[in-house]
Protein backbone atom coordinates (compact mmCIF):
# COMPACT_ATOMS: atom_id res chain seq x y z
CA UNK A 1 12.00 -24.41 1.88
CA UNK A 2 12.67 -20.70 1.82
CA UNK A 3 16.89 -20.14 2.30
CA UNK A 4 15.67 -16.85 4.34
CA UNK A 5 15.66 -14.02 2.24
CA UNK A 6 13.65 -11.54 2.06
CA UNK A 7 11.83 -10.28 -0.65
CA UNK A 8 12.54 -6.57 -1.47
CA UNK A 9 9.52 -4.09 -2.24
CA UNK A 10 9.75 -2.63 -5.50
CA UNK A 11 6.35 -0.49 -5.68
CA UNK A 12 3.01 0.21 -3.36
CA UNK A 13 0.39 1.82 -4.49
CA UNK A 14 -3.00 2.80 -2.98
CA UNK A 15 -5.63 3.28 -5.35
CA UNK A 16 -9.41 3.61 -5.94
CA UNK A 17 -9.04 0.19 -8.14
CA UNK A 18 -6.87 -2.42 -10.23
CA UNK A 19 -7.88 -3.36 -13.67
CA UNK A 20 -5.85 -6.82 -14.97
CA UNK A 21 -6.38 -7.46 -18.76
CA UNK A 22 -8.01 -10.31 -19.51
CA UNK A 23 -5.76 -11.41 -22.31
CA UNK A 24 -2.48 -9.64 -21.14
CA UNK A 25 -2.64 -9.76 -17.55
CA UNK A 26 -1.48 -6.23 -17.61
CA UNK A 27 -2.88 -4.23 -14.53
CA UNK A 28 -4.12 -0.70 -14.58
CA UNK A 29 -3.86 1.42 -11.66
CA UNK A 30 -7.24 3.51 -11.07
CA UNK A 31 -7.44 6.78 -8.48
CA UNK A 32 -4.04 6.55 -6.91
CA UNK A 33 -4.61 7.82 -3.73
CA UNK A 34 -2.28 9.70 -0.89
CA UNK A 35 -4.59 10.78 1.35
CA UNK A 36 -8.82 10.33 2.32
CA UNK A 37 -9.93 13.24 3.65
CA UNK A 38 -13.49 12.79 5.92
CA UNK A 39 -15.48 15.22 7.94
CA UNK A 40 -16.80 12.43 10.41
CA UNK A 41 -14.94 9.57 12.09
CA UNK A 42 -14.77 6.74 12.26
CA UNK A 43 -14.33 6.64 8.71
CA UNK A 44 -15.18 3.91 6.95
CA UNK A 45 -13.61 3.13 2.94
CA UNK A 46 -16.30 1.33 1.39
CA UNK A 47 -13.10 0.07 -1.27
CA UNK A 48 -9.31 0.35 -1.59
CA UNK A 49 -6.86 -1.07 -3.65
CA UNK A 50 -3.42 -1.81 -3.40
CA UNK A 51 -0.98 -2.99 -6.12
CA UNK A 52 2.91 -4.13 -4.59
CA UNK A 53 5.47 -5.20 -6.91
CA UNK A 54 8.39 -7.74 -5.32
CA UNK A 55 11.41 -9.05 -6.15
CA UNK A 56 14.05 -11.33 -5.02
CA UNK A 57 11.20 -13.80 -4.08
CA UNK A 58 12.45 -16.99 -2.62
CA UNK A 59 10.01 -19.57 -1.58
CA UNK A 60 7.68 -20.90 -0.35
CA UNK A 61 7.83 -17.78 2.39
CA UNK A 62 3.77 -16.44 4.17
CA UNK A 63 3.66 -13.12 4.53
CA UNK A 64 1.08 -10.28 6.36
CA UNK A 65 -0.19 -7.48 4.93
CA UNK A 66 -1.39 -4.60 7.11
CA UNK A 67 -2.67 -0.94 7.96
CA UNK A 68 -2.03 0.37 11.14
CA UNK A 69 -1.59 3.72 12.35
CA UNK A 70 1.96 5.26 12.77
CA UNK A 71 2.56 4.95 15.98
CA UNK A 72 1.03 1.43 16.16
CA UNK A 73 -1.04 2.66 18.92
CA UNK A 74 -4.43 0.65 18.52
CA UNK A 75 -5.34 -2.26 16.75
CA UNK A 76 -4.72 -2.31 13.15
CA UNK A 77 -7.41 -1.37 10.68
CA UNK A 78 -6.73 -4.69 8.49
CA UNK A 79 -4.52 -7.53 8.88
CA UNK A 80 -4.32 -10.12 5.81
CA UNK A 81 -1.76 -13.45 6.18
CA UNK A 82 -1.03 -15.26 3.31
CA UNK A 83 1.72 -17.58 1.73
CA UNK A 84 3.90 -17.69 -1.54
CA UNK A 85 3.51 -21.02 -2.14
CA UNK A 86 5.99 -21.67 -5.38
CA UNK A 87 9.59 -22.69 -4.39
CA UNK A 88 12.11 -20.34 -5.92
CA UNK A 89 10.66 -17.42 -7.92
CA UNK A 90 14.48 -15.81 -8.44
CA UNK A 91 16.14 -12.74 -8.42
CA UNK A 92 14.80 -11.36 -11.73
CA UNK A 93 11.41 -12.44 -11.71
CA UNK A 94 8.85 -9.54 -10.47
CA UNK A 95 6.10 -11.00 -8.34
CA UNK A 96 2.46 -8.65 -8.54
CA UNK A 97 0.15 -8.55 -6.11
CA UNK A 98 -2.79 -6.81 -6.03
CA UNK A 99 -5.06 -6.56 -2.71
CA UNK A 100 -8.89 -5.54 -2.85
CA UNK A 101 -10.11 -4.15 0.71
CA UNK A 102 -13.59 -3.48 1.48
CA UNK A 103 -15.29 -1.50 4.05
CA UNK A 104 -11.88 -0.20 5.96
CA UNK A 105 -12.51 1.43 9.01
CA UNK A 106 -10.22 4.48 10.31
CA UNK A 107 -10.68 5.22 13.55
CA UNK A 108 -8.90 8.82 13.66
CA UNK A 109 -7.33 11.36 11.81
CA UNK A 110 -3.82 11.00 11.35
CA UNK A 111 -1.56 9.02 9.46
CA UNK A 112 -1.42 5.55 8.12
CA UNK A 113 0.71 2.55 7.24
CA UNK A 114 0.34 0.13 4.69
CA UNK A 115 2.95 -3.10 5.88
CA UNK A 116 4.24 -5.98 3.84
CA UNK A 117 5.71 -8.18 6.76
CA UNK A 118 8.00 -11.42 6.14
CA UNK A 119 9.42 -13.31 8.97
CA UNK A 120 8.84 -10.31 11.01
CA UNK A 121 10.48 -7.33 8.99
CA UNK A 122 8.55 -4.73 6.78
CA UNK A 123 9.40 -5.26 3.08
CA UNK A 124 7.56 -2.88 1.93
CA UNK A 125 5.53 0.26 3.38
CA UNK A 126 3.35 2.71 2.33
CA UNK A 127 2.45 6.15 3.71
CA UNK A 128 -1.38 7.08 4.11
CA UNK A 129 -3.02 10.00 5.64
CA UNK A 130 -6.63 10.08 6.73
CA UNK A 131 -7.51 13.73 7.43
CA UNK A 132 -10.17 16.26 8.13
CA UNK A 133 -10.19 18.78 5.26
CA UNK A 134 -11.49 21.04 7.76
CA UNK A 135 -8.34 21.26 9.82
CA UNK A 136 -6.11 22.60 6.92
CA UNK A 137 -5.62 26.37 6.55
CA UNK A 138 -4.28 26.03 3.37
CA UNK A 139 -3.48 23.01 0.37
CA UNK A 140 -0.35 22.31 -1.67
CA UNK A 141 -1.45 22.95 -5.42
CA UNK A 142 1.99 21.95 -7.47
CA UNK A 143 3.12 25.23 -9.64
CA UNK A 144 2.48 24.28 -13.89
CA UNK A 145 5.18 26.24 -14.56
CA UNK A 146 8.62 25.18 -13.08
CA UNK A 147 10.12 28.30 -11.01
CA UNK A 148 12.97 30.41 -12.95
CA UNK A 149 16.66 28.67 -13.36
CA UNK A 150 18.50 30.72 -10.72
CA UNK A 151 21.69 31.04 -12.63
């Protein structure tokens, strides 16, 4: 029986895919992604993946994973529940988990949140925004060269 901890978030990442190594069982992260831009909505994600690292896992604890929109005004896009099963995992061990998500539906524009939920509180969350590509005047291209030292 789970003391009631929580289990703290140590990484979230959306991406295009995960790739686990047969003989390691070491993951690769494919196509990180911080945004989906669409012309048309609804938009539906035909795939998305998302990798979460956690720690301080006591068990057994279930969890939900979900994607709803930032001001949790309609229904959410996904909603998985699940369960950690083990008993204690401990405060060193890192737990993976790695979600595959097919055919995602986005209603509108705007921004998105991906939710790890235990016993009610978000462990872990993710940023997302879902955007028409149209609607920006300009894009944030990241300098190669850093600017000059002031001093």
């Amino acid at each position: 029986m789970s003391d009631g901890r929580l289990p703290i978030g140590l990484a979230m990442i959306v991406c295009d895919n995960i790739h686990v190594d047969p003989n390691t069982g070491k993951r690769t992260i494919l196509g990180t992604l911080t945004n989906i831009r669409s012309q048309t909505f609804p938009k539906v994600q035909p795939l998305l993946c998302v990798y979460m690292a956690l720690t301080e896992c006591y068990g057994p604890f279930e969890f939900t994973y979900r994607i709803v929109d930032a001001d949790e005004a309609r229904k959410p896009v996904h909603e998985t529940r699940g369960a950690v099963t083990g008993s204690l995992i401990g405060p060193l061990a890192i737990m993976e988990l790695d979600l595959r998500l097919t055919k995602l539906t986005f209603p509108a524009p705007g921004e998105y949140r991906f939710q790890f939920v235990v016993r009610g509180s978000v462990v872990s969350e993710r940023r997302l925004f879902v955007d028409d590509p149209r609607s920006h005047t300009r894009s944030f291209t990241p300098s190669a060269t850093p600017p000059p030292d002031p001093s």
